[in-house]
C-alpha atoms as a PDB file:
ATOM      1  CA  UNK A   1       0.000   0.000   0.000  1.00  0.00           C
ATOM      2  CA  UNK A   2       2.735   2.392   0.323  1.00  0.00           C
ATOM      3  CA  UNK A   3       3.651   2.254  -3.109  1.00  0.00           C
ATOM      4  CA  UNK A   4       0.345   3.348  -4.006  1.00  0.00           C
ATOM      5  CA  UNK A   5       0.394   6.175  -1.386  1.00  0.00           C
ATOM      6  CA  UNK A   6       3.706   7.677  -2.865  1.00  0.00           C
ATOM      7  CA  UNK A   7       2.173   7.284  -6.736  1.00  0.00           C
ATOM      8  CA  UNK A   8      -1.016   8.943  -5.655  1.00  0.00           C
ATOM      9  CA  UNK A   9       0.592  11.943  -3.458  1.00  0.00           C
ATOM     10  CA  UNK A  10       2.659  12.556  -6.762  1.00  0.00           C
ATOM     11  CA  UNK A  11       0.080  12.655  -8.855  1.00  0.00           C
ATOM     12  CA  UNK A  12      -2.842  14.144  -6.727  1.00  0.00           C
ATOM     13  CA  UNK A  13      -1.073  16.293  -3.933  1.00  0.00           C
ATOM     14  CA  UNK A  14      -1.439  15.599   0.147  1.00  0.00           C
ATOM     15  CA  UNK A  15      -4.842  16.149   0.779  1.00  0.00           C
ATOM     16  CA  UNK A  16      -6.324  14.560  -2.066  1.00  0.00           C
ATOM     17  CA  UNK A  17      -4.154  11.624  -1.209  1.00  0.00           C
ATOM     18  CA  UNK A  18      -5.159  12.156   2.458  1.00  0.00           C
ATOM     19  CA  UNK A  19      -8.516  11.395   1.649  1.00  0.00           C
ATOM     20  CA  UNK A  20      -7.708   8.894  -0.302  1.00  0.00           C
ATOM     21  CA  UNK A  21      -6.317   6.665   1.732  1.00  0.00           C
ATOM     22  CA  UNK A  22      -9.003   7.508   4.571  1.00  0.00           C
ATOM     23  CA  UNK A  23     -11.306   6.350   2.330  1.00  0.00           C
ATOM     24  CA  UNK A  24      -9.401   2.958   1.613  1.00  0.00           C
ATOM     25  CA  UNK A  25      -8.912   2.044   5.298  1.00  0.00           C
ATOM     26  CA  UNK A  26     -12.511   2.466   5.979  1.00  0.00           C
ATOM     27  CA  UNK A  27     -13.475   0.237   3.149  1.00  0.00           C
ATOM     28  CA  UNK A  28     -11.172  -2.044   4.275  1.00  0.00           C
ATOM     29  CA  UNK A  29     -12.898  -2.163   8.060  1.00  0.00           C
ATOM     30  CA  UNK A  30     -16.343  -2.222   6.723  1.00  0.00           C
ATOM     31  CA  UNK A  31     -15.439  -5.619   4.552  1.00  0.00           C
ATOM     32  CA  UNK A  32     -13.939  -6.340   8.127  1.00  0.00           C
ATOM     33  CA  UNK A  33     -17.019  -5.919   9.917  1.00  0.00           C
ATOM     34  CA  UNK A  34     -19.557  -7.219   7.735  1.00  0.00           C
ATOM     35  CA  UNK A  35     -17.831 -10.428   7.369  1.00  0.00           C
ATOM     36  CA  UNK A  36     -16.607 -10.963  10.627  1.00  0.00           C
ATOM     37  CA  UNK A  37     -13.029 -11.321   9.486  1.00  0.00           C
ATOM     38  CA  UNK A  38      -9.572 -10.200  11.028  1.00  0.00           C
ATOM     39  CA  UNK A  39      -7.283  -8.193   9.235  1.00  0.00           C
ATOM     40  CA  UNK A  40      -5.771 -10.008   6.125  1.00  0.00           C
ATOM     41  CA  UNK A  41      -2.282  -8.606   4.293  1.00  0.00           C
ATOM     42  CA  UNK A  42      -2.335 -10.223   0.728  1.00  0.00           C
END
């Protein structure tokens, strides 16, 4: 994921990118919740 945090800050500045990833992690812990799941890295 950090790889696409540095590509996206380049091409969208800090906040955008801020956002961004805000919006990723709670995507990520809604899956989480809804399926009753633990944190996966792939």
């Amino acid at each position: 994921m950090n790889q696409w945090v540095n590509q996206l800050k380049e091409r969208c500045g800090f906040n955008k990118t801020t956002v961004a990833v805000a919006n990723k992690n709670a995507r990520i812990i809604w899956s989480m919740l809804r399926n009753e799941t633990g944190y996966q890295v792939v």
